[in-house]
Protein backbone atom coordinates (compact mmCIF):
# COMPACT_ATOMS: atom_id res chain seq x y z
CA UNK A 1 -40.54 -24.13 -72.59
CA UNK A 2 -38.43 -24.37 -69.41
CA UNK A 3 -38.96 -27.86 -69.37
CA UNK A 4 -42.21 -27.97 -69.58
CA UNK A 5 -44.16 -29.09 -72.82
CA UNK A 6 -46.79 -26.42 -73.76
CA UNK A 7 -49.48 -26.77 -76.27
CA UNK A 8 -50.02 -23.01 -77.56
CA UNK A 9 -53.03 -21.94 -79.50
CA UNK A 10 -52.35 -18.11 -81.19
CA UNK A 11 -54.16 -15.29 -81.40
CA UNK A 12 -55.43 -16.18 -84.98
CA UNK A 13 -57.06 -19.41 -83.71
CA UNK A 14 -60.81 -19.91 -84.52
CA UNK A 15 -63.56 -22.87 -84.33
CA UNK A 16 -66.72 -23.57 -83.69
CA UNK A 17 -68.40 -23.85 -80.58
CA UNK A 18 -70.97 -25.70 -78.66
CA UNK A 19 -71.44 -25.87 -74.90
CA UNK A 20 -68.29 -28.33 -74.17
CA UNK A 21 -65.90 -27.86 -76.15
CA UNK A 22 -62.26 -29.47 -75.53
CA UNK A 23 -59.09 -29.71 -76.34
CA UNK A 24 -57.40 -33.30 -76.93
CA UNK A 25 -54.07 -34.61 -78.03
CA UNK A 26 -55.02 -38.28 -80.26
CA UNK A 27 -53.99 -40.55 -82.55
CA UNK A 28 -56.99 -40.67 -84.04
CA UNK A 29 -58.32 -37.69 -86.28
CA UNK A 30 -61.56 -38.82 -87.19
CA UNK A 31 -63.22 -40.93 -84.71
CA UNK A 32 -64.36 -39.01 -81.80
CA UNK A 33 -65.04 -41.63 -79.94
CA UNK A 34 -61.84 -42.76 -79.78
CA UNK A 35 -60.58 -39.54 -79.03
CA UNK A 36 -63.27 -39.01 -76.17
CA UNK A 37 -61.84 -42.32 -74.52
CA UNK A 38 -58.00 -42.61 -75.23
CA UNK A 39 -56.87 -39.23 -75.94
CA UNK A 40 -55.35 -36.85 -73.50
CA UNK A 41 -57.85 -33.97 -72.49
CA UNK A 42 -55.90 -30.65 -71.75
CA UNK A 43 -58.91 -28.40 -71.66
CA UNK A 44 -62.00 -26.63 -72.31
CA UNK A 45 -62.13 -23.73 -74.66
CA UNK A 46 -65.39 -21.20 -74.53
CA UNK A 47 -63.65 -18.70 -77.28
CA UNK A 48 -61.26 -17.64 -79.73
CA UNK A 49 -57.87 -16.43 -79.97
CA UNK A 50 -54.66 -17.46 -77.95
CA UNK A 51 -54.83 -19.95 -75.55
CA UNK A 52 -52.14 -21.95 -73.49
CA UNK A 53 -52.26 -25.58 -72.26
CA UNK A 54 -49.68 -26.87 -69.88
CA UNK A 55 -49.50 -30.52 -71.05
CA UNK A 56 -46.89 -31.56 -68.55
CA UNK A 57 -48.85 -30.25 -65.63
CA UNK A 58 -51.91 -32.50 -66.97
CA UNK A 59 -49.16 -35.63 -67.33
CA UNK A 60 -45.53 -35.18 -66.84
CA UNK A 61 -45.09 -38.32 -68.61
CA UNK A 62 -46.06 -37.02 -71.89
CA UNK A 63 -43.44 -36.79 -75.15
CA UNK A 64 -43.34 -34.36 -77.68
CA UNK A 65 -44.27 -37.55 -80.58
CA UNK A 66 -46.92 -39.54 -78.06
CA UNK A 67 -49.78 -37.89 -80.10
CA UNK A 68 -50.15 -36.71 -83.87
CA UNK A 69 -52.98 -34.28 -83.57
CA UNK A 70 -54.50 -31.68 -81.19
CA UNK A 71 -58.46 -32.41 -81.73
CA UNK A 72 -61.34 -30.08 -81.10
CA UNK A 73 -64.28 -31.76 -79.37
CA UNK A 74 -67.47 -31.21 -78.31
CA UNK A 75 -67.45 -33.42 -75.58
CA UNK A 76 -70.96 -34.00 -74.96
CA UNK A 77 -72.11 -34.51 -78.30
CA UNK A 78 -68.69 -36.31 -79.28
CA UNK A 79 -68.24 -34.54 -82.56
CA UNK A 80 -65.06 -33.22 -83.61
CA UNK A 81 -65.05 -29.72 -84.76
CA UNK A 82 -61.68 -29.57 -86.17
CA UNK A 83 -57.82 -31.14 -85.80
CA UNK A 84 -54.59 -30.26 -86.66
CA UNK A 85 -51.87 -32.90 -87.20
CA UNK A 86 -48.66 -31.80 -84.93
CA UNK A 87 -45.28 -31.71 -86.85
């Protein structure tokens, strides 16, 4: 979008919450840990519904394929609530 590479969440989107909970781009799906540490952190979330994250304002040197899935994390507890693979 304009040049800019924007992670958009619609209005439809729904997880759990817990008091920290983030948004991450990773490689890794499953291991929270891993995501906590090497992923790319775009945000926290505190509800549902549409959300926009302005990934190239967080790190301009990010590509479209430097991640395969957005992760949602509760970043204190370092669980993942849910991911979606990006294609």
């Amino acid at each position: 979008e304009s040049g800019k590479l924007i992670l958009k969440l619609e209005s439809d989107f729904k997880t759990s919450f817990a008091l920290g909970t983030f948004i991450y781009l990773s490689n890794s799906d499953t291991n929270a840990s891993t995501v906590k540490s090497a992923g790319l952190e775009l945000g926290q979330i505190t509800q549902n519904g549409a959300h926009n994250f302005d990934i190239t304002a967080l790190n301009s040197t990010v590509n479209l394929d430097d991640y395969k899935y957005v992760i949602i994390l509760c970043k204190p507890a370092t669980v993942i609530f849910g991911y979606a693979e990006l294609k």
